[in-house]
C-alpha atoms as a PDB file:
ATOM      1  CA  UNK A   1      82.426  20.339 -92.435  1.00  0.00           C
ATOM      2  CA  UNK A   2      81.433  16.881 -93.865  1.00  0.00           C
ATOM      3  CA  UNK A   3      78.858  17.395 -96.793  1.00  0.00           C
ATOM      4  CA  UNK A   4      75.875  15.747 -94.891  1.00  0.00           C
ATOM      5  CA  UNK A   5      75.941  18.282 -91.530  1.00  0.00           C
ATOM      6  CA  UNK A   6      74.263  20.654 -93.463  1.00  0.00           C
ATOM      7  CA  UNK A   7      71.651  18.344 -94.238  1.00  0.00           C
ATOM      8  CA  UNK A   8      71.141  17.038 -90.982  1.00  0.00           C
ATOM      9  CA  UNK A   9      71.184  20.481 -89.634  1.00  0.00           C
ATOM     10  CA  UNK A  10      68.208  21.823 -91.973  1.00  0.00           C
ATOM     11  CA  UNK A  11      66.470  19.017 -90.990  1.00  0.00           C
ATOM     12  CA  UNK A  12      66.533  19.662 -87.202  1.00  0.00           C
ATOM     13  CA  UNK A  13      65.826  22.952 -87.547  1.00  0.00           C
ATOM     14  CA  UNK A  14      62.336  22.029 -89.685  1.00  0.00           C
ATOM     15  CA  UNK A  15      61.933  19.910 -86.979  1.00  0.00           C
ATOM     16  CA  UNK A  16      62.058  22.400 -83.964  1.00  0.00           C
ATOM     17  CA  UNK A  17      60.119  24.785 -86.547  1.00  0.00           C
ATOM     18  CA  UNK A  18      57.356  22.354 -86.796  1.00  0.00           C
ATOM     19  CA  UNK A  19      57.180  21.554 -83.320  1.00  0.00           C
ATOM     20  CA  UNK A  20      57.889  25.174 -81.726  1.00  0.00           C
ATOM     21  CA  UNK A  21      54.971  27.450 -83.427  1.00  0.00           C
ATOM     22  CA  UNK A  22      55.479  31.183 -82.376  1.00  0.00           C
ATOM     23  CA  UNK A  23      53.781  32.337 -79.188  1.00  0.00           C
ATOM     24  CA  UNK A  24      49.859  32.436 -79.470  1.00  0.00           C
ATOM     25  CA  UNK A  25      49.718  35.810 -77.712  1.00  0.00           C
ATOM     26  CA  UNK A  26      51.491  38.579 -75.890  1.00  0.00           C
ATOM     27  CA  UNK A  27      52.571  37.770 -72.156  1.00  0.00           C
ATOM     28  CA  UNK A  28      54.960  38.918 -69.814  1.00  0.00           C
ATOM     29  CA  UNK A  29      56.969  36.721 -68.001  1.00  0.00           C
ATOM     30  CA  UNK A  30      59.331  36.690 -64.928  1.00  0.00           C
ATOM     31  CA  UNK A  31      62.721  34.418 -65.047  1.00  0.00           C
ATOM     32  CA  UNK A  32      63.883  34.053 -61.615  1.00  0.00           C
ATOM     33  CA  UNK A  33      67.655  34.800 -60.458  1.00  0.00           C
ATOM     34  CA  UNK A  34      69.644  31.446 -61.390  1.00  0.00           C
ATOM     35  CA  UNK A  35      66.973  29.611 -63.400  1.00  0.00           C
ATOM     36  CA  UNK A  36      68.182  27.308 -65.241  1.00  0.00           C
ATOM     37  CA  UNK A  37      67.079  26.783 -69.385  1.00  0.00           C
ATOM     38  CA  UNK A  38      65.091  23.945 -68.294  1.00  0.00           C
ATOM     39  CA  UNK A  39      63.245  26.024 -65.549  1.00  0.00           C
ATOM     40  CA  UNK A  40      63.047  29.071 -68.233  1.00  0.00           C
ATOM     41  CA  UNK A  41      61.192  26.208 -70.439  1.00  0.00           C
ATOM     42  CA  UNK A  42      59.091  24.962 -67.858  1.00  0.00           C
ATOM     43  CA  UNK A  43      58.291  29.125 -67.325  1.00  0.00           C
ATOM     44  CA  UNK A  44      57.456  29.536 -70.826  1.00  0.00           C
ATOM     45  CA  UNK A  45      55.397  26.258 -71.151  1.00  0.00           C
ATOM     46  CA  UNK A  46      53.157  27.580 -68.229  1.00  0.00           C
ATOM     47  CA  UNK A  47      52.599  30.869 -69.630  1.00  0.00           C
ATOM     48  CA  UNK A  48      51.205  28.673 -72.923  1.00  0.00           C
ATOM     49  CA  UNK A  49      54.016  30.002 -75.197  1.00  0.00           C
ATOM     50  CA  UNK A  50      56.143  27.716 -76.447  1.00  0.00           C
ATOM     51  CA  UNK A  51      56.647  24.228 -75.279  1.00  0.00           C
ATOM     52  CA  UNK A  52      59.671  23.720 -72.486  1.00  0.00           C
ATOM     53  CA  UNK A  53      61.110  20.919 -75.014  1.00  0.00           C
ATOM     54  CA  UNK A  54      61.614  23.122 -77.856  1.00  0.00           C
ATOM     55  CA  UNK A  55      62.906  25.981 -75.885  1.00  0.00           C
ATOM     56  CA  UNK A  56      65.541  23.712 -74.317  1.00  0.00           C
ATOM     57  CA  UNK A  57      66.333  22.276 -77.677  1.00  0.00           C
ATOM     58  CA  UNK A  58      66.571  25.615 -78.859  1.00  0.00           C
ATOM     59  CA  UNK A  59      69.176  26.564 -76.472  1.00  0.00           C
ATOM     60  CA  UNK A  60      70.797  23.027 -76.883  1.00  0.00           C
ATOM     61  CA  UNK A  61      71.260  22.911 -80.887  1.00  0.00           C
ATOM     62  CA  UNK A  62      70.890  26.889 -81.653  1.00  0.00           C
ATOM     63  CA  UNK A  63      71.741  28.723 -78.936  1.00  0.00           C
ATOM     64  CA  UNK A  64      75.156  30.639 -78.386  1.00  0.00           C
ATOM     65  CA  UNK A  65      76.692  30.722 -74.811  1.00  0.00           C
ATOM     66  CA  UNK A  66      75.502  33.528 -73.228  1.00  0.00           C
ATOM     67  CA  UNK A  67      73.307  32.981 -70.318  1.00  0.00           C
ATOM     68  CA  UNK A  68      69.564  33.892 -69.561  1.00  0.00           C
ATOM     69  CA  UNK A  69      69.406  36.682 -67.874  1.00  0.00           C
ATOM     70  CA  UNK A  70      67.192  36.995 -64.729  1.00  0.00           C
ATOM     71  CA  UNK A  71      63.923  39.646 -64.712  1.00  0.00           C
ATOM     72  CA  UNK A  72      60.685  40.040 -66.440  1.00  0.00           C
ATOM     73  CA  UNK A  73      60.179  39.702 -70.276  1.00  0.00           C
ATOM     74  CA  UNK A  74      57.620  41.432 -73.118  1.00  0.00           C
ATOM     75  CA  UNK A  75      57.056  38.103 -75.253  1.00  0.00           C
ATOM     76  CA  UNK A  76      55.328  39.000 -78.295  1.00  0.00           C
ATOM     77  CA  UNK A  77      52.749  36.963 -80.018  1.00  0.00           C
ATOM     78  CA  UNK A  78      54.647  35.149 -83.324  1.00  0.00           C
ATOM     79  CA  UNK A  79      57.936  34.804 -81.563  1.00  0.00           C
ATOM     80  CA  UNK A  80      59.676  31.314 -81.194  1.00  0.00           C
ATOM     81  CA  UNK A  81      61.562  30.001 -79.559  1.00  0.00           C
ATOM     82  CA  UNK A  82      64.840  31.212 -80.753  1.00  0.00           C
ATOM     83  CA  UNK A  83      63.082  34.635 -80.791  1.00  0.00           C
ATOM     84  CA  UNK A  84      62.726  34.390 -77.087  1.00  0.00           C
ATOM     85  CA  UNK A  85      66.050  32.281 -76.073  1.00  0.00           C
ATOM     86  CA  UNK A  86      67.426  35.611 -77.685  1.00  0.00           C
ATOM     87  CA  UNK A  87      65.579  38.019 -75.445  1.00  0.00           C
ATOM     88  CA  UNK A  88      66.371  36.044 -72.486  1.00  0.00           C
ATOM     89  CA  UNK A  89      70.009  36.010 -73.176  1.00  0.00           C
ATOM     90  CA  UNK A  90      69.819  40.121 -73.873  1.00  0.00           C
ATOM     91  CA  UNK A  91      68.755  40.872 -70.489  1.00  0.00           C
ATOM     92  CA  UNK A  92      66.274  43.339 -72.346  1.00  0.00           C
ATOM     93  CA  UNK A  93      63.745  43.807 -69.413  1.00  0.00           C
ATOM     94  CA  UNK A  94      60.533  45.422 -69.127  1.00  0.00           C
ATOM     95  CA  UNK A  95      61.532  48.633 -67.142  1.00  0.00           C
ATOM     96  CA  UNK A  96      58.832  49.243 -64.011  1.00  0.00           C
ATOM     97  CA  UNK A  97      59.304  52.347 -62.375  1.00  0.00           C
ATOM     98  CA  UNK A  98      58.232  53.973 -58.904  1.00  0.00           C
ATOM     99  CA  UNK A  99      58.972  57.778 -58.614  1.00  0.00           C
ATOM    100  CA  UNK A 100      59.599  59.175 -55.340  1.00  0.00           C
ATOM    101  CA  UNK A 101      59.178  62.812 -55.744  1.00  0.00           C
ATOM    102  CA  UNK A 102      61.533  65.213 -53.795  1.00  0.00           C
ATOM    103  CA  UNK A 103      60.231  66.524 -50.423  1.00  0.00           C
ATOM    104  CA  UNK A 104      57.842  63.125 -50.304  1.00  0.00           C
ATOM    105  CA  UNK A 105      57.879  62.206 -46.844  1.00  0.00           C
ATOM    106  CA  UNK A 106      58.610  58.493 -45.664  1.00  0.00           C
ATOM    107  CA  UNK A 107      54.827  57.897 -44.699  1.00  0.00           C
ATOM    108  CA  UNK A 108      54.079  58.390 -48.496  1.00  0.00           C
ATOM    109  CA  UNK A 109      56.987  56.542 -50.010  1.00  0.00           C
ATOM    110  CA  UNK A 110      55.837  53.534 -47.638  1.00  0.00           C
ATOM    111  CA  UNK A 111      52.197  54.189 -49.096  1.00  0.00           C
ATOM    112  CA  UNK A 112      53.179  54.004 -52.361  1.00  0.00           C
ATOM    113  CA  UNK A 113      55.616  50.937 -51.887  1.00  0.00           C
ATOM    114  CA  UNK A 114      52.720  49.461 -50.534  1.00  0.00           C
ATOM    115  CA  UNK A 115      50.626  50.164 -53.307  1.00  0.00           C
ATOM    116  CA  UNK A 116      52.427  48.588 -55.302  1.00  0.00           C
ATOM    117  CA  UNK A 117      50.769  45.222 -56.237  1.00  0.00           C
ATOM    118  CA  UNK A 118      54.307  43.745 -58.680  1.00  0.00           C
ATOM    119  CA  UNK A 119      56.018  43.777 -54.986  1.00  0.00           C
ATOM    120  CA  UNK A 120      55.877  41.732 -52.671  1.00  0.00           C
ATOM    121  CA  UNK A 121      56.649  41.308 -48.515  1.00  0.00           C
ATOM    122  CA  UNK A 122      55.822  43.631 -45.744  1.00  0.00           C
ATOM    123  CA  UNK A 123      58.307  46.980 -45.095  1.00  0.00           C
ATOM    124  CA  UNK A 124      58.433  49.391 -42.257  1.00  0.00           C
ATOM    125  CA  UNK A 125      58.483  52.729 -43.010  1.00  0.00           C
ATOM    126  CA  UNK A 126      61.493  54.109 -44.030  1.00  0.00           C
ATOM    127  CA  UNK A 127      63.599  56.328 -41.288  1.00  0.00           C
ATOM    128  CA  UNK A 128      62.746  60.089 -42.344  1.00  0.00           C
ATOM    129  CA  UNK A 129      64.595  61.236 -44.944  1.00  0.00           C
ATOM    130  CA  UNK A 130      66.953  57.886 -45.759  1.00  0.00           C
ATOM    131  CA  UNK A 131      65.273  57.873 -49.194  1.00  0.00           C
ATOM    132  CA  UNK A 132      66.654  59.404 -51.927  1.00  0.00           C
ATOM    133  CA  UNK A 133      63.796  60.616 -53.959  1.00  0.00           C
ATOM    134  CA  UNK A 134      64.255  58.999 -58.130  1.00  0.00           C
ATOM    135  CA  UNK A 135      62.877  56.980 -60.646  1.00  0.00           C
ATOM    136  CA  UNK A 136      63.741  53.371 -59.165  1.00  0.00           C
ATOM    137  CA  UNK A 137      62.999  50.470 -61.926  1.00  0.00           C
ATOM    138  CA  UNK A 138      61.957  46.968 -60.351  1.00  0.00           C
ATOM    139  CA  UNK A 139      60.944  43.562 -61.205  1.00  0.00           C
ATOM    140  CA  UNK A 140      57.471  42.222 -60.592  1.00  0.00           C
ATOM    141  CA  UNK A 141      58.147  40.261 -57.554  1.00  0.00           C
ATOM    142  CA  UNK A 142      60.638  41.397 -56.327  1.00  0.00           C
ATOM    143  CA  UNK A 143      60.742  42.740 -52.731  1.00  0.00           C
ATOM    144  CA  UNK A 144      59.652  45.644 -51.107  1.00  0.00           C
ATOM    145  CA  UNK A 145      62.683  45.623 -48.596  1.00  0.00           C
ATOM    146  CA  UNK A 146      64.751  45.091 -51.781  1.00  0.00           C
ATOM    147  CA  UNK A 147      63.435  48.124 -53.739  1.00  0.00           C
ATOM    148  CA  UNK A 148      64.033  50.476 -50.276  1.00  0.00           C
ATOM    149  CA  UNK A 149      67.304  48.815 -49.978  1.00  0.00           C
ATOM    150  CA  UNK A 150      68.161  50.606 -53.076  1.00  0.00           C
ATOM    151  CA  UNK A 151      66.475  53.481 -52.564  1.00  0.00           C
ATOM    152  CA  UNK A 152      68.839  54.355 -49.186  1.00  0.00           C
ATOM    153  CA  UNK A 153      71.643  52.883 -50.861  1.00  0.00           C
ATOM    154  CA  UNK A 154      71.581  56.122 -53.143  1.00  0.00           C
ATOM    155  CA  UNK A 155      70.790  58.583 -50.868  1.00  0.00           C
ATOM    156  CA  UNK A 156      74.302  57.160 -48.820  1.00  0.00           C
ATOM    157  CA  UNK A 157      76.136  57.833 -51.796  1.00  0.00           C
ATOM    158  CA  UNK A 158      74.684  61.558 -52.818  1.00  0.00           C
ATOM    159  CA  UNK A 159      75.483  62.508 -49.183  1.00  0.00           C
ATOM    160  CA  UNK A 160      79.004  60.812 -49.224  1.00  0.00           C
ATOM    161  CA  UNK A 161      79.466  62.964 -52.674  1.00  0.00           C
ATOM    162  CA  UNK A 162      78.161  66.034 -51.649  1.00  0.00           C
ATOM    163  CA  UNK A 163      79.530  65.748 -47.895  1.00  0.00           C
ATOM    164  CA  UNK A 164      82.975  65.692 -48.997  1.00  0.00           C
ATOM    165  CA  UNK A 165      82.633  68.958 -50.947  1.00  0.00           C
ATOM    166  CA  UNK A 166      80.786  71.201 -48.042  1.00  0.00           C
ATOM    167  CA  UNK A 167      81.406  74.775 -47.781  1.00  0.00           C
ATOM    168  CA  UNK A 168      82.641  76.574 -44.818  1.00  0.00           C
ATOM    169  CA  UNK A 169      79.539  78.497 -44.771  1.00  0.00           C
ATOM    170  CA  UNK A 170      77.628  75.568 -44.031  1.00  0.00           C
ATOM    171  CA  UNK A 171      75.837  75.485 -40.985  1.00  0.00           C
ATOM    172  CA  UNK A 172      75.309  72.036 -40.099  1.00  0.00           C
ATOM    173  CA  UNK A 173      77.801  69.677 -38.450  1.00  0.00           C
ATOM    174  CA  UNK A 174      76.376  65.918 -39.783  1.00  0.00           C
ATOM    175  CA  UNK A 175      74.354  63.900 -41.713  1.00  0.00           C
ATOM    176  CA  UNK A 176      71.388  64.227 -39.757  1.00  0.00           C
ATOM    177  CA  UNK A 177      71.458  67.870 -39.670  1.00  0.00           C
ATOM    178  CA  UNK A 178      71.949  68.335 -42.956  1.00  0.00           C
ATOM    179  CA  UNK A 179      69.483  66.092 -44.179  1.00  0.00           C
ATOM    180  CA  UNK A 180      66.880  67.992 -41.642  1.00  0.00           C
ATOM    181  CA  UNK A 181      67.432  71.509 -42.913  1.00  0.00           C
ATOM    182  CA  UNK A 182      67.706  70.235 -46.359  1.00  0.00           C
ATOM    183  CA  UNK A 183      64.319  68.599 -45.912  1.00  0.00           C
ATOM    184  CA  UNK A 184      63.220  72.073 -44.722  1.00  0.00           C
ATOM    185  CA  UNK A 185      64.377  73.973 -47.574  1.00  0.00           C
ATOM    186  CA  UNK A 186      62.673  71.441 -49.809  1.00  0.00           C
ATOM    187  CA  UNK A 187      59.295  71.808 -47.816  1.00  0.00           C
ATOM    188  CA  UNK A 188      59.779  75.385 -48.171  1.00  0.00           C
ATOM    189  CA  UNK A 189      60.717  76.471 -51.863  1.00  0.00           C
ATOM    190  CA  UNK A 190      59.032  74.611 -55.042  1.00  0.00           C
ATOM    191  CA  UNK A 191      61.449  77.160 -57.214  1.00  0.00           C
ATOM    192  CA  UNK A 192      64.933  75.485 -57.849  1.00  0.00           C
ATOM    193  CA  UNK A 193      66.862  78.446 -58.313  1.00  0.00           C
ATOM    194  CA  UNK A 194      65.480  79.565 -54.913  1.00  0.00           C
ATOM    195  CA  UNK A 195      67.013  76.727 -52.892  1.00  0.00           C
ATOM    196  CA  UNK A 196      70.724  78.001 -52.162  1.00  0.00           C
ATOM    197  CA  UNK A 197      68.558  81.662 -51.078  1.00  0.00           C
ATOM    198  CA  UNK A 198      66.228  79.895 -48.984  1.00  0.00           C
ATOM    199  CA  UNK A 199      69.316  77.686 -47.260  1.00  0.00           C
ATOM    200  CA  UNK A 200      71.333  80.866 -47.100  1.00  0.00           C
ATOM    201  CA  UNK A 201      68.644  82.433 -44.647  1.00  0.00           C
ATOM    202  CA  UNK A 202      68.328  79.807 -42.493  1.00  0.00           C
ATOM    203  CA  UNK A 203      72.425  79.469 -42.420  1.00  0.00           C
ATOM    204  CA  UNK A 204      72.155  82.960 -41.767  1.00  0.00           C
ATOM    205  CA  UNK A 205      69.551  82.400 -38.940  1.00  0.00           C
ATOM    206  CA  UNK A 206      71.224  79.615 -36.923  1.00  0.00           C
ATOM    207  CA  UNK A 207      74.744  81.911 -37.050  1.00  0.00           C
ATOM    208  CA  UNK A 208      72.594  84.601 -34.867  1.00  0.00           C
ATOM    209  CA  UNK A 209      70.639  82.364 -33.071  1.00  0.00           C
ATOM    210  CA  UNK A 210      66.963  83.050 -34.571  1.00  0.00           C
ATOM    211  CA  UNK A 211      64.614  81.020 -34.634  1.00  0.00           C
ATOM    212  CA  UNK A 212      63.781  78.980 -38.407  1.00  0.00           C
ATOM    213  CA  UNK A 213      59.810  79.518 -38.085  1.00  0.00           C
ATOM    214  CA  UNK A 214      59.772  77.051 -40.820  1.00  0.00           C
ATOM    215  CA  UNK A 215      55.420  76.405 -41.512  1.00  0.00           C
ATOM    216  CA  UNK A 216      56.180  72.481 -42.351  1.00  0.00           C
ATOM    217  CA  UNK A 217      57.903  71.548 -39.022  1.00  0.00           C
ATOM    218  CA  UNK A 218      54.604  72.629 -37.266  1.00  0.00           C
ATOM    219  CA  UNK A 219      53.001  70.657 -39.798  1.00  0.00           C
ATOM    220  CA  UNK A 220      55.116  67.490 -39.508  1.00  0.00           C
ATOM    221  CA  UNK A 221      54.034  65.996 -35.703  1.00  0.00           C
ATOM    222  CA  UNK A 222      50.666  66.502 -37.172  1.00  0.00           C
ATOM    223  CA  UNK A 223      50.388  64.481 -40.312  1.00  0.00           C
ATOM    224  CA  UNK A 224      53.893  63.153 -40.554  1.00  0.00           C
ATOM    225  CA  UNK A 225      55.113  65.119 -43.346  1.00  0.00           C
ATOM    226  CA  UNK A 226      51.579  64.629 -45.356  1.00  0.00           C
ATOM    227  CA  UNK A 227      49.552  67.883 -46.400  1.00  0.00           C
ATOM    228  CA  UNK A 228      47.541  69.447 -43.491  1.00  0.00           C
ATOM    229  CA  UNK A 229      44.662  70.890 -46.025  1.00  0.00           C
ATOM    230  CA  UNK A 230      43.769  73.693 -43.995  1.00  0.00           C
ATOM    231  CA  UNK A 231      45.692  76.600 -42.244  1.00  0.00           C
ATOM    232  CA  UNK A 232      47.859  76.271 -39.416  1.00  0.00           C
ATOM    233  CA  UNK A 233      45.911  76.684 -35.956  1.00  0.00           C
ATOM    234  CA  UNK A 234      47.119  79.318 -33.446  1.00  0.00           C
ATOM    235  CA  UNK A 235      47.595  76.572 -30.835  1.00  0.00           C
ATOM    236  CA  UNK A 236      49.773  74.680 -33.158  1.00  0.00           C
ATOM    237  CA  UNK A 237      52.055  77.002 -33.733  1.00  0.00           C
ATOM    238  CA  UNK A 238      52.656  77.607 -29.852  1.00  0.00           C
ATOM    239  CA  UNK A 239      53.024  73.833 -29.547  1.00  0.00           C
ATOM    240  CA  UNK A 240      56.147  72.437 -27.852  1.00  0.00           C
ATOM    241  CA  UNK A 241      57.625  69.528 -29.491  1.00  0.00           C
ATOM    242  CA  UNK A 242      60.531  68.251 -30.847  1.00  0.00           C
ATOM    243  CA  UNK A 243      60.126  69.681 -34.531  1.00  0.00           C
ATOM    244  CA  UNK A 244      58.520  73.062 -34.620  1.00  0.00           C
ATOM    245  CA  UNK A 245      60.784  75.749 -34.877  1.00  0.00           C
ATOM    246  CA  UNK A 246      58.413  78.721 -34.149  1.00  0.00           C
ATOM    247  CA  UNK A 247      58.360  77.553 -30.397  1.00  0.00           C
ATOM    248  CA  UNK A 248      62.045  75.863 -30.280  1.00  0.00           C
ATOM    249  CA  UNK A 249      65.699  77.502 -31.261  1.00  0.00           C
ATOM    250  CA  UNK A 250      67.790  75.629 -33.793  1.00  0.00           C
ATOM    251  CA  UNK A 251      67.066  72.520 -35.769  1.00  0.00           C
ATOM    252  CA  UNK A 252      64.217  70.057 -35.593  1.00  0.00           C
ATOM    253  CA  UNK A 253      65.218  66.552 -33.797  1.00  0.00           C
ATOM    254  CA  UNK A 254      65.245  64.787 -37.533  1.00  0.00           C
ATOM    255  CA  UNK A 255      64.326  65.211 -40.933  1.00  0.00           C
ATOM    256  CA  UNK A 256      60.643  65.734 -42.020  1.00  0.00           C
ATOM    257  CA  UNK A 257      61.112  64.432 -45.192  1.00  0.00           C
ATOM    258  CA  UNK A 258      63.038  62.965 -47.753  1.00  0.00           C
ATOM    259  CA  UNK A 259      65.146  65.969 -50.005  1.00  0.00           C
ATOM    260  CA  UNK A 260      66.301  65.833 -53.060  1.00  0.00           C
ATOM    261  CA  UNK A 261      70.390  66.094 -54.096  1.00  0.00           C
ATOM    262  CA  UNK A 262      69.988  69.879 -55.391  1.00  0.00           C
ATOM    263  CA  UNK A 263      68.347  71.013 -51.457  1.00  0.00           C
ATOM    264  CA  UNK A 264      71.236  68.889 -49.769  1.00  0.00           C
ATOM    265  CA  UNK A 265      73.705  70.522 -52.048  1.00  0.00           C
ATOM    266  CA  UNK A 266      72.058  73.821 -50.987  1.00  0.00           C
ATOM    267  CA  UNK A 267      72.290  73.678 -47.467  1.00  0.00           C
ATOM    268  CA  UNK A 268      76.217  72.245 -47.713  1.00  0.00           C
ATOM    269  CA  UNK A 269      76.424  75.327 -49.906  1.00  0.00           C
ATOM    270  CA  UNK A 270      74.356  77.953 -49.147  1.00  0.00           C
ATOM    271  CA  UNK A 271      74.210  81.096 -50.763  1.00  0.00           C
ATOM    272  CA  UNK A 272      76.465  83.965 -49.477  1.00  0.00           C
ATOM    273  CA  UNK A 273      73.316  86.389 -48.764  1.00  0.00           C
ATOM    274  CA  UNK A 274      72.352  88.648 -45.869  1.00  0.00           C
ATOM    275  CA  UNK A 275      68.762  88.025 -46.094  1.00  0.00           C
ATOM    276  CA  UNK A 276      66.749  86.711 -42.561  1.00  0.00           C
ATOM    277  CA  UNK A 277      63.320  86.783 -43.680  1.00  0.00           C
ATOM    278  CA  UNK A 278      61.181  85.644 -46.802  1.00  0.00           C
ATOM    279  CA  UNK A 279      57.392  85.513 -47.823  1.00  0.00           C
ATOM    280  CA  UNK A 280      55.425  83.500 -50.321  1.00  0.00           C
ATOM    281  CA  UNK A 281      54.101  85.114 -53.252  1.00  0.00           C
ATOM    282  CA  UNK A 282      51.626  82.314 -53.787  1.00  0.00           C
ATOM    283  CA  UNK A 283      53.458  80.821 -57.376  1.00  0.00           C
ATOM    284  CA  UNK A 284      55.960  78.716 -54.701  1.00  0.00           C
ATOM    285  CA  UNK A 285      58.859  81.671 -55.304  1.00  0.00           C
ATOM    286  CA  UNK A 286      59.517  83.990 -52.618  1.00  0.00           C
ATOM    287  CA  UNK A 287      60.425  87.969 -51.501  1.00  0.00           C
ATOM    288  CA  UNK A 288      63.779  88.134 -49.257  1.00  0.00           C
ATOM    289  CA  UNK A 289      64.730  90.727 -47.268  1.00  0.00           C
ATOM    290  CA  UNK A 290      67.264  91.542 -45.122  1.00  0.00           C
ATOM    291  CA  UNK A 291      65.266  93.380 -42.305  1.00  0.00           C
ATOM    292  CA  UNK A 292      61.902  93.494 -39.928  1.00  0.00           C
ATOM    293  CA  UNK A 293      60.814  96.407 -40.929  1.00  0.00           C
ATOM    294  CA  UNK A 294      61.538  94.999 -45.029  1.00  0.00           C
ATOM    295  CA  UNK A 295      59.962  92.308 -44.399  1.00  0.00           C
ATOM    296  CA  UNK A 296      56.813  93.618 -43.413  1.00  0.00           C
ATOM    297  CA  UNK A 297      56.325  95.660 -45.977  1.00  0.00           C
ATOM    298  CA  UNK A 298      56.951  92.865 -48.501  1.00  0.00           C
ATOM    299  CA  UNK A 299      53.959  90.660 -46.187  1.00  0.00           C
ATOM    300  CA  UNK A 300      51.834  93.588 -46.590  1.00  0.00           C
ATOM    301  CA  UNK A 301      52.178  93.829 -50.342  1.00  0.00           C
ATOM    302  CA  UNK A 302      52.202  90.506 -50.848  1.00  0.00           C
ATOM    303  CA  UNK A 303      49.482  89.172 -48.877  1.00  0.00           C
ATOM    304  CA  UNK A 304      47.090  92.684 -50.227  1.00  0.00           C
ATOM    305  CA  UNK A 305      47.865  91.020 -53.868  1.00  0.00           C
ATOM    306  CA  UNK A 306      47.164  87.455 -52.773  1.00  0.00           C
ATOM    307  CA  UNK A 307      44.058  88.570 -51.326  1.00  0.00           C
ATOM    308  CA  UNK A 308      42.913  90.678 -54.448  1.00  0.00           C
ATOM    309  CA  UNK A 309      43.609  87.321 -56.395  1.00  0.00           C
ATOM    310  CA  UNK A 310      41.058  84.849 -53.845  1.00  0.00           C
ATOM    311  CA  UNK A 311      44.264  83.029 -52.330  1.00  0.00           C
ATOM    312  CA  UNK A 312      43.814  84.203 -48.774  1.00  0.00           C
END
């Protein structure tokens, strides 16, 4: 390298040093997919960082060849702006996350999309039970549609997975009905060790024709899938619909909510049981038995302890 190089070198770099003081303050910023280093600049400049003609220097004179990476940014107050040509070419982006819990129904995930203010556009709400419920990280402003996109995206390839690995003892003959009495068995158990149990009893139920008398599809024409907050009425329970299984034989019409991978692996592998009834014992875990008169008795002692506790 010719002798001088080094010279001029040091002296362009005191130069972009004088000119490019670190950032004033703490911000968060939001590089769009394909901006360019100038637009980046022009980003930073706006945000009152660092000046867009120092950052493109920067980039120019300093920085290597790796791209900027598209998303939003945590720049810290001192850095300059090599500091942040770095961070934008390490694609290390402030991770945002929205948590759809298992058994959420799609009313609620569309709620909380919604709620979200870092999103933007209108959405419909989901079809019942296309969601896979996760932790799904997003950009602020990116779109909703984008964000549910992924969402059912996942839940496509969980089913395809677990699908192709079924058990004989399965009851259900496609996606939808699998996703319904998954979304049943989540609804119904809170325990996860209790899933395969609970799926095994309704397997066992639909072999002999019984009906489910699953509580939550009486529930779910009535507040679609959201909690009722009292007890079930008498009349609702005789009501005639497309989803509640104390007046109808087989499965509800659709999902009525969104489950979670371990109650769709449940149902496509139930348990190998010869239980037909279970009862709450008001922790979320349940009694099984295998007949009527069982079954009773377990409602009776449960429900006389539940009662001596102020649950009922």
């Amino acid at each position: 390298m010719h002798p001088f190089r080094w010279l001029r070198i040091a002296i362009l770099t005191l130069a972009l040093a004088a000119c490019s003081p670190g950032a004033p303050k703490d911000a968060e910023v939001v590089i769009p997919k394909g901006a360019s280093i100038a637009r980046a600049g022009e980003i930073l400049e706006e945000a009152g960082l660092v000046s867009a003609s120092s950052f493109r220097n920067q980039a120019r004179f300093f920085g290597s060849d790796e791209p900027i990476k598209p998303g939003e940014y945590k720049i810290e107050k001192g850095m300059d702006a090599g500091d942040i040509l770095k961070l934008l070419q390490s694609g290390k982006t402030i991770q945002r996350l929205v948590t759809i819990p298992e058994g959420m129904p799609s009313i609620m995930v569309w709620e909380r999309l919604m709620a979200e203010e870092r999103l933007t556009g209108e959405i419909p709400v989901p079809a019942e039970g296309s969601v896979l419920p996760d932790s799904y990280a997003f950009t602020t402003g990116e779109s909703r549609a984008a964000v549910v996109a992924r969402m059912q995206a996942a839940m496509d390839r969980v089913f395809a997975e677990l699908w192709a690995k079924r058990s004989p003892r399965t009851a259900v003959r496609n996606r939808n009905e699998a996703i319904t009495l998954a979304s049943i068995v989540e609804k119904e158990t809170a325990v996860p060790a209790e899933r395969r149990t609970v799926a095994g009893v309704y397997t066992n139920r639909l072999a002999v024709g019984m009906r489910l008398q699953a509580d939550p599809t009486i529930i779910y024409p009535i507040t679609r899938g959201k909690p009722l907050g009292r007890r079930i009425l008498r009349s609702e329970i005789q009501a005639v619909n497309d989803y509640n299984t104390y007046a109808m034989a087989g499965l509800p019409r659709g999902p009525i909510a969104n489950p979670g991978r371990a109650s769709i692996a449940a149902v496509l592998d139930p348990e190998a049981n010869d239980y037909l009834f279970f009862v709450a014992r008001g922790d979320g875990s349940h009694v099984f038995a295998r007949t009527l008169a069982e079954h009773n008795a377990n409602v009776q002692k449960w429900y006389a302890l539940r009662r001596e506790r102020g649950e009922m």
